[in-house]
N, C-alpha and C. Protein backbone atom coordinates (compact mmCIF):
# COMPACT_ATOMS: atom_id res chain seq x y z
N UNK A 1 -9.41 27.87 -30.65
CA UNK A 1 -9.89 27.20 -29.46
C UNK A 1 -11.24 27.76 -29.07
N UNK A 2 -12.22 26.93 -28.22
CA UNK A 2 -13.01 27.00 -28.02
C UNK A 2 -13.62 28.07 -26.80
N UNK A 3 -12.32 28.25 -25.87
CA UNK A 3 -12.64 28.77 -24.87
C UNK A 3 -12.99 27.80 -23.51
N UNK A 4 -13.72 26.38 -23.82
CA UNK A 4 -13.80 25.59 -22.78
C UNK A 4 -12.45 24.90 -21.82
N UNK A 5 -12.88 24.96 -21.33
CA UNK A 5 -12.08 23.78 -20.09
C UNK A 5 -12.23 23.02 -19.27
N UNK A 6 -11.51 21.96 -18.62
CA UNK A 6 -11.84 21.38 -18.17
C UNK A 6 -11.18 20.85 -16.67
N UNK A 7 -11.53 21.09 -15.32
CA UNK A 7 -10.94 21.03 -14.23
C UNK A 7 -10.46 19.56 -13.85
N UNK A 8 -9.29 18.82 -13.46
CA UNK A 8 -9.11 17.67 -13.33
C UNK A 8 -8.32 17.67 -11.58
N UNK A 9 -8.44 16.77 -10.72
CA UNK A 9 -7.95 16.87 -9.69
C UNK A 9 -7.31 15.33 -9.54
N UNK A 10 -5.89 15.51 -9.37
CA UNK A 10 -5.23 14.57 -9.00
C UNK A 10 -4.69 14.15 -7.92
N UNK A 11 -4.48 12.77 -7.36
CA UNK A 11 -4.25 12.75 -6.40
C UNK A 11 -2.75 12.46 -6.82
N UNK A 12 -1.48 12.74 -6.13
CA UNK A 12 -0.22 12.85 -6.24
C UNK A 12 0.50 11.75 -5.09
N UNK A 13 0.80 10.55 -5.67
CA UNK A 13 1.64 9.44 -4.42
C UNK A 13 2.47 10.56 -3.66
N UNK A 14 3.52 11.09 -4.77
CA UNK A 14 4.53 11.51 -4.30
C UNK A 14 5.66 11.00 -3.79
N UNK A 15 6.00 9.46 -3.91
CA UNK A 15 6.63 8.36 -3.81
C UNK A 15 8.25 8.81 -3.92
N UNK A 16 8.47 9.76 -4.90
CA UNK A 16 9.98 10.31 -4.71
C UNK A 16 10.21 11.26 -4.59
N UNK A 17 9.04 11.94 -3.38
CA UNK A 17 9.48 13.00 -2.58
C UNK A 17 8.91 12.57 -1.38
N UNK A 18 8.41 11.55 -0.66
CA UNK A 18 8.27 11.50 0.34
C UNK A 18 6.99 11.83 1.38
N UNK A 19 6.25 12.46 -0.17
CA UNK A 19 4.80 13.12 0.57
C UNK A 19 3.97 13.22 -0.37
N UNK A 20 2.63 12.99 0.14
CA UNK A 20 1.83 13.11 -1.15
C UNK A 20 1.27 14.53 -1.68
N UNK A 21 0.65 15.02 -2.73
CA UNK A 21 -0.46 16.32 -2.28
C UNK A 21 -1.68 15.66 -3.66
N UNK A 22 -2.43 17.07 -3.22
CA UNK A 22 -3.53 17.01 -4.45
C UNK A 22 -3.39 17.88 -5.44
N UNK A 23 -3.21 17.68 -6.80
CA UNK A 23 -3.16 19.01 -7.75
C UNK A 23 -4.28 19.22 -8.32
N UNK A 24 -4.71 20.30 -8.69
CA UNK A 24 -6.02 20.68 -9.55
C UNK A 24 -5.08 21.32 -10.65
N UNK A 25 -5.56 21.02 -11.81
CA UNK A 25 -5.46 21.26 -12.96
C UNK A 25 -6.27 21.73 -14.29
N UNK A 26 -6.07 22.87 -14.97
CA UNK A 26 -7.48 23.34 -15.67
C UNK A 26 -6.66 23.55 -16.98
N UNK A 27 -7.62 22.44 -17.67
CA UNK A 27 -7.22 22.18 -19.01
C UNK A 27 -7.94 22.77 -20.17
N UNK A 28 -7.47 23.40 -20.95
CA UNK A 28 -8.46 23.83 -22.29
C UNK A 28 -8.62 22.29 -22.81
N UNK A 29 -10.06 22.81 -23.88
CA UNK A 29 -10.88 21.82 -24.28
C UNK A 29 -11.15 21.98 -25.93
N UNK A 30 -11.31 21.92 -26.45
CA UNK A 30 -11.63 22.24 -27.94
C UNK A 30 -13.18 21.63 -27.74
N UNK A 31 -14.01 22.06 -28.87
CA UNK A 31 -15.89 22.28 -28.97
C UNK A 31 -15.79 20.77 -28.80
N UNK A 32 -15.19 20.23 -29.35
CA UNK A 32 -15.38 18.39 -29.82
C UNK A 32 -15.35 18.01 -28.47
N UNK A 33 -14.52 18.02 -27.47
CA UNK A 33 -14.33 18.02 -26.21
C UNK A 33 -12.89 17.14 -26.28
N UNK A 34 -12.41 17.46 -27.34
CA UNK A 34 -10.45 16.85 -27.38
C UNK A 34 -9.50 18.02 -26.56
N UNK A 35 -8.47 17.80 -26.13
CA UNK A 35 -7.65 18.36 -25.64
C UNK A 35 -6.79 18.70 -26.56
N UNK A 36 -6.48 20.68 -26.88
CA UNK A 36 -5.39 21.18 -28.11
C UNK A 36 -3.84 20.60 -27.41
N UNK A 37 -3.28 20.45 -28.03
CA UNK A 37 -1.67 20.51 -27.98
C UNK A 37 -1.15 21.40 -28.58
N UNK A 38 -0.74 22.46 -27.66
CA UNK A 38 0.11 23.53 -27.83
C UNK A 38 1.84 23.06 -27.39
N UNK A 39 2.73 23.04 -28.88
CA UNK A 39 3.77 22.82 -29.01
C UNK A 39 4.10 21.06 -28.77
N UNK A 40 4.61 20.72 -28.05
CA UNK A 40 5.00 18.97 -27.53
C UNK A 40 4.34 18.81 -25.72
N UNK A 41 3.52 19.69 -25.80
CA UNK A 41 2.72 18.92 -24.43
C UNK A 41 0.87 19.82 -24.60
N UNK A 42 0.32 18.98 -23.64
CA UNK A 42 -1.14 19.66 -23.88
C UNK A 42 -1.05 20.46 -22.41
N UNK A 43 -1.86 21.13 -22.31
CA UNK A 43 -2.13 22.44 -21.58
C UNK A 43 -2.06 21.92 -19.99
N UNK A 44 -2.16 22.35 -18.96
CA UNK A 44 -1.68 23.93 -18.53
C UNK A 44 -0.16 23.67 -18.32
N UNK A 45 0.63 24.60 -17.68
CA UNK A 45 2.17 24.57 -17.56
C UNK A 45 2.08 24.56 -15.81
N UNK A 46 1.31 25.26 -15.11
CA UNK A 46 1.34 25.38 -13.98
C UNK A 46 -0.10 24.56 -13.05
N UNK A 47 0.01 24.55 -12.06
CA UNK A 47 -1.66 24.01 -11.63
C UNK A 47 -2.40 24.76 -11.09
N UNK A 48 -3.57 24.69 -10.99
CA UNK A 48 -4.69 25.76 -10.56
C UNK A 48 -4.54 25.85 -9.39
N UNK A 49 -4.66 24.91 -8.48
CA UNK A 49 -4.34 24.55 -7.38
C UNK A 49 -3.54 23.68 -6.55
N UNK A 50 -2.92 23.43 -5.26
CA UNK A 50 -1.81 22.23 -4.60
C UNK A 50 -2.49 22.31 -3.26
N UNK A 51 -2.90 21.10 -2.75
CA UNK A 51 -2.32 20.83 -1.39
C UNK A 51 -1.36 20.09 -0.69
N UNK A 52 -0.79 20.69 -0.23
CA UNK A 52 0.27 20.01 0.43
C UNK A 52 0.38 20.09 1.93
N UNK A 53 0.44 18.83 2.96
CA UNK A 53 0.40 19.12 4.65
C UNK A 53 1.52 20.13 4.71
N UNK A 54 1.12 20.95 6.15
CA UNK A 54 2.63 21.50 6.72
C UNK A 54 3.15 20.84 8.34
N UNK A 55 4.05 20.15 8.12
CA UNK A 55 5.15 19.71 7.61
C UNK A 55 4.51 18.42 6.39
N UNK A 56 4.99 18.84 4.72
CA UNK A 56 4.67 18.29 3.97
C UNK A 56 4.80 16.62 4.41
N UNK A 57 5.64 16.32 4.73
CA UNK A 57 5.70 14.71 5.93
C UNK A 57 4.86 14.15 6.53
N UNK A 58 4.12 14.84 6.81
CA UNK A 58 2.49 14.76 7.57
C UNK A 58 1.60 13.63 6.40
N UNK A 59 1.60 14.16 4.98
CA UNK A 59 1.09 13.59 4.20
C UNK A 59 1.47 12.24 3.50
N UNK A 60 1.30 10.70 3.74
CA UNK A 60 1.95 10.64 2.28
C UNK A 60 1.08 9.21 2.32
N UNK A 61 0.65 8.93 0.99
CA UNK A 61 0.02 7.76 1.19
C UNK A 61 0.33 7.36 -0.24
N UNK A 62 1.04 6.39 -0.15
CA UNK A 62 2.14 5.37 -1.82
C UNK A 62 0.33 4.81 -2.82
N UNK A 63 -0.69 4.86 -2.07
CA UNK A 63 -1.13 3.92 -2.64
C UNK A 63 -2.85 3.84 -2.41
N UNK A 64 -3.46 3.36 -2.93
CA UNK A 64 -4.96 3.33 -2.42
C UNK A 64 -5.93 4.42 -1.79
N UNK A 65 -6.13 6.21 -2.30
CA UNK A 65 -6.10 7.40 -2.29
C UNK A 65 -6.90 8.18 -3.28
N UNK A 66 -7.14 9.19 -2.70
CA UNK A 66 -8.11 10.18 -3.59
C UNK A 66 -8.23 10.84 -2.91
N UNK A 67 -8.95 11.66 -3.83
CA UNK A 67 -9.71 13.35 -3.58
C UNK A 67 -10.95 13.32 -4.33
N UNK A 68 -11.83 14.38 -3.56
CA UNK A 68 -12.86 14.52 -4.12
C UNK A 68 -13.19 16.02 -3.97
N UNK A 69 -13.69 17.14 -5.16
CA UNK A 69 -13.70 18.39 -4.95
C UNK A 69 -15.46 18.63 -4.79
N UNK A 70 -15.53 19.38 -3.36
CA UNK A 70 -16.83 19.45 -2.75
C UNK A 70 -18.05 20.13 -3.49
N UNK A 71 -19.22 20.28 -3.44
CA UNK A 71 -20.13 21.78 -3.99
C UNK A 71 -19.36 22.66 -3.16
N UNK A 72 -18.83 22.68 -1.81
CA UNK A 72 -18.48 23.93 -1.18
C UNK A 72 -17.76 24.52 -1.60
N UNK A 73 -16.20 23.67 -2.54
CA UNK A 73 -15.37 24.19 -2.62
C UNK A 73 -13.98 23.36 -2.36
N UNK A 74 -14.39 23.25 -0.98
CA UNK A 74 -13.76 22.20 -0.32
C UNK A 74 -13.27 21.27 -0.91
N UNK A 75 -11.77 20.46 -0.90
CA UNK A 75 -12.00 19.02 -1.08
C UNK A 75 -11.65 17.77 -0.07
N UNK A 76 -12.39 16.78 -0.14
CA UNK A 76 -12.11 15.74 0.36
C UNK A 76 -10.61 14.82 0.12
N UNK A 77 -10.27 14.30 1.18
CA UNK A 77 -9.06 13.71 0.84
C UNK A 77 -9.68 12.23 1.83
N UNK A 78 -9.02 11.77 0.96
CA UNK A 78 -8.38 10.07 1.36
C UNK A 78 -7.08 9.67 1.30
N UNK A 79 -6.76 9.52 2.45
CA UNK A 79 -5.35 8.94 2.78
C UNK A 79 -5.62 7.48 2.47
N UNK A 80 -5.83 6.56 1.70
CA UNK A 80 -6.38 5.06 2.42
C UNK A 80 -5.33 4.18 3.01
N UNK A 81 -3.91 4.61 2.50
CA UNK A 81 -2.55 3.91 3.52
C UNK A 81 -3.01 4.07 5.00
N UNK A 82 -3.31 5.20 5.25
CA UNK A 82 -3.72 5.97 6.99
C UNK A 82 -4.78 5.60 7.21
N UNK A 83 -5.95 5.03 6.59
CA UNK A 83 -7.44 4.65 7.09
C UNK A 83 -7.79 6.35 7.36
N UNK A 84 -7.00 7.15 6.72
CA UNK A 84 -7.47 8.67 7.56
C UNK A 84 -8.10 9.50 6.55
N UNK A 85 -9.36 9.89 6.33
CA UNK A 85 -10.57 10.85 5.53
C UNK A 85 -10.41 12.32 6.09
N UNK A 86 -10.11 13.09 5.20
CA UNK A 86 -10.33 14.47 5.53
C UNK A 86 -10.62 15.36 4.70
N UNK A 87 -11.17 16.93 5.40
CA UNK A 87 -11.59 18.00 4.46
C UNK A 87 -10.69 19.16 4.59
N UNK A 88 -10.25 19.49 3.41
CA UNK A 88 -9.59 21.05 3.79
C UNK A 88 -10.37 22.05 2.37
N UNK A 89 -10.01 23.25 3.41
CA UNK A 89 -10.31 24.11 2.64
C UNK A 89 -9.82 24.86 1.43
N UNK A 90 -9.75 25.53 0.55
CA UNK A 90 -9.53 26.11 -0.65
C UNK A 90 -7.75 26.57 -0.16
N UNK A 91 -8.00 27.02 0.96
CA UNK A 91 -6.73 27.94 1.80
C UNK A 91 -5.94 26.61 2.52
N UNK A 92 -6.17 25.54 2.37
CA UNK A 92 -5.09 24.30 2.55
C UNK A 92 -5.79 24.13 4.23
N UNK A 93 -6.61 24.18 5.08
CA UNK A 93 -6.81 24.33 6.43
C UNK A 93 -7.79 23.17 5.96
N UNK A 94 -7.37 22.67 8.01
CA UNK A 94 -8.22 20.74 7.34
C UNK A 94 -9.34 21.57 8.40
N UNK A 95 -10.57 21.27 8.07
CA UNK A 95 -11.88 21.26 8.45
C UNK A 95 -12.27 20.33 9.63
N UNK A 96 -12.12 19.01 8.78
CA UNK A 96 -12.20 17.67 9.84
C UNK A 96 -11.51 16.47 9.36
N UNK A 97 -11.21 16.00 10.71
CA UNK A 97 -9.77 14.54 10.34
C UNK A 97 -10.60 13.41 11.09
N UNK A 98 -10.76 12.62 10.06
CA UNK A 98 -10.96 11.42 10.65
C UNK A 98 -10.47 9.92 10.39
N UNK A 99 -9.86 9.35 11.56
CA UNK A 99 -8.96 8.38 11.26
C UNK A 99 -9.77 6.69 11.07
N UNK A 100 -9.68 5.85 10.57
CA UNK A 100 -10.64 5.06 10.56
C UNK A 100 -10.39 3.62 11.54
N UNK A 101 -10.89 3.47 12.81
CA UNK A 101 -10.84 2.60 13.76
C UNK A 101 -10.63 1.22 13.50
N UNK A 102 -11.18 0.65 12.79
CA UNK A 102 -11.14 -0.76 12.42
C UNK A 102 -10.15 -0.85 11.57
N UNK A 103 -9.87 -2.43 12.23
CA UNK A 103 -8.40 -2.70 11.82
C UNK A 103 -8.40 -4.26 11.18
N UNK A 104 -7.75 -4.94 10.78
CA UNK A 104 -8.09 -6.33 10.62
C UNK A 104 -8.20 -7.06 11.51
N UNK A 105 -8.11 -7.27 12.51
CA UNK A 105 -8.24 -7.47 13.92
C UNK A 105 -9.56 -7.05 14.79
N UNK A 106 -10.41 -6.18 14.09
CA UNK A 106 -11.59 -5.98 14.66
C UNK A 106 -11.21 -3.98 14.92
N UNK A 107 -12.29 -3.55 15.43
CA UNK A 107 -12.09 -2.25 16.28
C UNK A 107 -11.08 -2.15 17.57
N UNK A 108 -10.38 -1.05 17.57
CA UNK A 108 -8.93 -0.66 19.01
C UNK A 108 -9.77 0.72 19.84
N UNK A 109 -9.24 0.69 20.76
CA UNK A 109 -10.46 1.05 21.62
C UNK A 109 -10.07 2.56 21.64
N UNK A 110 -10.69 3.51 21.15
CA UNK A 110 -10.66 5.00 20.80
C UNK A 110 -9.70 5.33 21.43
N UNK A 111 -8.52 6.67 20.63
CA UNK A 111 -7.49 7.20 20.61
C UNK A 111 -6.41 6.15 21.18
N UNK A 112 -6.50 4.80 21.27
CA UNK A 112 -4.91 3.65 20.92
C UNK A 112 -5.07 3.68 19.31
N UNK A 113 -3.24 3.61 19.64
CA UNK A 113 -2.55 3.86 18.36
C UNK A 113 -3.25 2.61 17.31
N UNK A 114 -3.18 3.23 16.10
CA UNK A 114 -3.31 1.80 14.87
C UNK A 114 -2.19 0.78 15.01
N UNK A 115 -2.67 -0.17 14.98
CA UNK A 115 -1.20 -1.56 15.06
C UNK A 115 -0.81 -1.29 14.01
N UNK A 116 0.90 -1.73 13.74
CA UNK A 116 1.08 -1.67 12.30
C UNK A 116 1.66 -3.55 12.09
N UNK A 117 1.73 -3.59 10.86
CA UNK A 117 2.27 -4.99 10.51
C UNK A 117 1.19 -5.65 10.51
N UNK A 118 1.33 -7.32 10.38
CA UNK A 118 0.76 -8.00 10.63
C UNK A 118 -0.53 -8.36 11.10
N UNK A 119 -1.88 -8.03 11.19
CA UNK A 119 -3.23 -8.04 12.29
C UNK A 119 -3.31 -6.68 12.27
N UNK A 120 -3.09 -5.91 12.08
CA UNK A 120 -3.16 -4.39 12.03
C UNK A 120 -3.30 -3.85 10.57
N UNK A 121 -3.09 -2.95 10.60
CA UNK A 121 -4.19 -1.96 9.14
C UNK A 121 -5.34 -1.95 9.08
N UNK A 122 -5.62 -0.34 8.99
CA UNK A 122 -7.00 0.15 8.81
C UNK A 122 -7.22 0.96 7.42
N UNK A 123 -6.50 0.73 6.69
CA UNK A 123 -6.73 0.73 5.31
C UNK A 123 -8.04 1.38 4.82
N UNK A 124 -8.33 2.45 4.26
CA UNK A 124 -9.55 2.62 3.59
C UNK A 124 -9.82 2.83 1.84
N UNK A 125 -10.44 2.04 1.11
CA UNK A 125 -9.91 1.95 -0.38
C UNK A 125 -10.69 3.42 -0.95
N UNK A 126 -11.64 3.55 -0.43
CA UNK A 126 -11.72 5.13 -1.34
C UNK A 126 -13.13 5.92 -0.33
N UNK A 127 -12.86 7.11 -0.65
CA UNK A 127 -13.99 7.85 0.34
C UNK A 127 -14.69 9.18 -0.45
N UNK A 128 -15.75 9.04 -0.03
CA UNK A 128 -16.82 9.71 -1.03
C UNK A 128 -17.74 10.64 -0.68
N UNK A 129 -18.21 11.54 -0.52
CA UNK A 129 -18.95 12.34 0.30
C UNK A 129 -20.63 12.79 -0.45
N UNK A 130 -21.34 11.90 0.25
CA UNK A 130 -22.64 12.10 -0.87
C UNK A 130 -23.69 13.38 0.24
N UNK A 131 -24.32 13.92 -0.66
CA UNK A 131 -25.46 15.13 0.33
C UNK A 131 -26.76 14.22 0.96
N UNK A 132 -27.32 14.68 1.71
CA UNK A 132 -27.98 14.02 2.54
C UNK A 132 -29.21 13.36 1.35
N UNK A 133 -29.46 14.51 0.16
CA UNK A 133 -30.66 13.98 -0.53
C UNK A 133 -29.85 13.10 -1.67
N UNK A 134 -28.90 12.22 -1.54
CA UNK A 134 -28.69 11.09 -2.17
C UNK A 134 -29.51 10.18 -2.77
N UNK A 135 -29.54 9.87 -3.61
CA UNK A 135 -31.12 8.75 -3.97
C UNK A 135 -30.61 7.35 -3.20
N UNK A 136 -30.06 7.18 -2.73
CA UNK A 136 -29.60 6.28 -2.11
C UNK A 136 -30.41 5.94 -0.62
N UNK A 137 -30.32 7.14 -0.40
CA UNK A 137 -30.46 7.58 1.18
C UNK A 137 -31.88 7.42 1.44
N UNK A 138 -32.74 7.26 0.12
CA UNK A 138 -34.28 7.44 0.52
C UNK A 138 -34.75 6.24 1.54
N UNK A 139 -35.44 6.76 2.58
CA UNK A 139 -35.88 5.38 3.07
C UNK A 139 -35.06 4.78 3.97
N UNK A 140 -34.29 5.72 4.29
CA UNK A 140 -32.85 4.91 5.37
C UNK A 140 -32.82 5.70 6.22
N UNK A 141 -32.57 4.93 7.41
CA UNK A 141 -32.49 5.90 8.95
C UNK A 141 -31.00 6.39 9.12
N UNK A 142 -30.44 7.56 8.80
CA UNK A 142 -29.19 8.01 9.28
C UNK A 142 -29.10 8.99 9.92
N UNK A 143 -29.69 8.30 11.31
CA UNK A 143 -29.73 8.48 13.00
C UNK A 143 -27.94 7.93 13.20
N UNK A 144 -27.66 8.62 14.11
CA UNK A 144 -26.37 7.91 14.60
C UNK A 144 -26.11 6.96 15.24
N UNK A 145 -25.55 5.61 15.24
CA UNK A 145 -26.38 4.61 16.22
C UNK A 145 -24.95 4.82 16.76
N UNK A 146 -23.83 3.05 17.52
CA UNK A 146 -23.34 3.40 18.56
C UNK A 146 -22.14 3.65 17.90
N UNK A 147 -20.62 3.89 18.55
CA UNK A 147 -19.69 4.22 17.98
C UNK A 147 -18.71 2.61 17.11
N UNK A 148 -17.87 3.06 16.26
CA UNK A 148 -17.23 2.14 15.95
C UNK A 148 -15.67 1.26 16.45
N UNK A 149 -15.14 2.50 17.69
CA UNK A 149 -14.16 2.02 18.14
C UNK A 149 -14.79 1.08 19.62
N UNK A 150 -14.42 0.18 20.15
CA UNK A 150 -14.28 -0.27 20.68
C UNK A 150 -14.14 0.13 22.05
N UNK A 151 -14.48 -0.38 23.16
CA UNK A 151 -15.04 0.36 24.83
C UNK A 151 -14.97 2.15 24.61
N UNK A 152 -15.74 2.61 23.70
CA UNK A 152 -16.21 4.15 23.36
C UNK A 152 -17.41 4.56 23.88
């Protein structure tokens, strides 16, 4: 073996346990950049890393979800069942929670509950965290303008 590896971060439904988490996983690599198979499975046995909420219940999203692992360290989570984006730290501690206001129905007017069913869901399909010098960003005012919930 080569000595390389390769870090993979998954996002975990968790569908038959009731909760989701994130696993990090660090895989050897061979020079070619193939993955060895040691015995009847390929590498690791354990994961590098888990997050999991406490009360693990806190977490669970069946569907439409990710993670993203930061330069800080940090990773990003997407609930997108919850419309809810967040950061925790290496040590499982959330940084910042943010739930996403708009609903199919338009914006609910800051801290009322999300509707559920029918006219309700705030759904978010994936969330991404770019640095301010994005090439994207050139040329764009990201001044804060007004809020997105509704009489805020």
């Amino acid at each position: 073996m080569s000595g390389l590896h390769a870090n993979i971060l998954i996002f975990n439904n968790g569908t038959e346990w009731g909760h989701s988490s994130i696993v990090e996983i660090e895989t050897p690599l061979e020079a070619d950049g193939s993955y060895p198979m040691e015995g009847a499975q390929w590498g690791p046995e354990e994961p590098t890393w888990t997050y999991v909420a406490s009360p693990p219940e806190e977490f669970f999203a069946s569907h439409i979800s990710g993670a993203q692992r930061l330069p800080n360290g940090n990773t990003l989570i997407c609930d997108g069942v919850g419309g809810r984006i967040f950061e925790v730290t290496p040590a499982g501690e959330t940084v910042w929670d943010y739930v996403n206001p708009i609903t199919r129905n338009g914006p609910i007017v800051q801290g009322d509950a999300i509707p559920s069913g029918p006219g309700g869901g705030n759904q978010v399909f994936r969330a991404w965290r770019h640095s301010p010098g994005f090439p994207a960003f050139d040329g764009v005012d990201l001044v804060p303008g007004e809020t997105l919930e509704a009489g805020a």
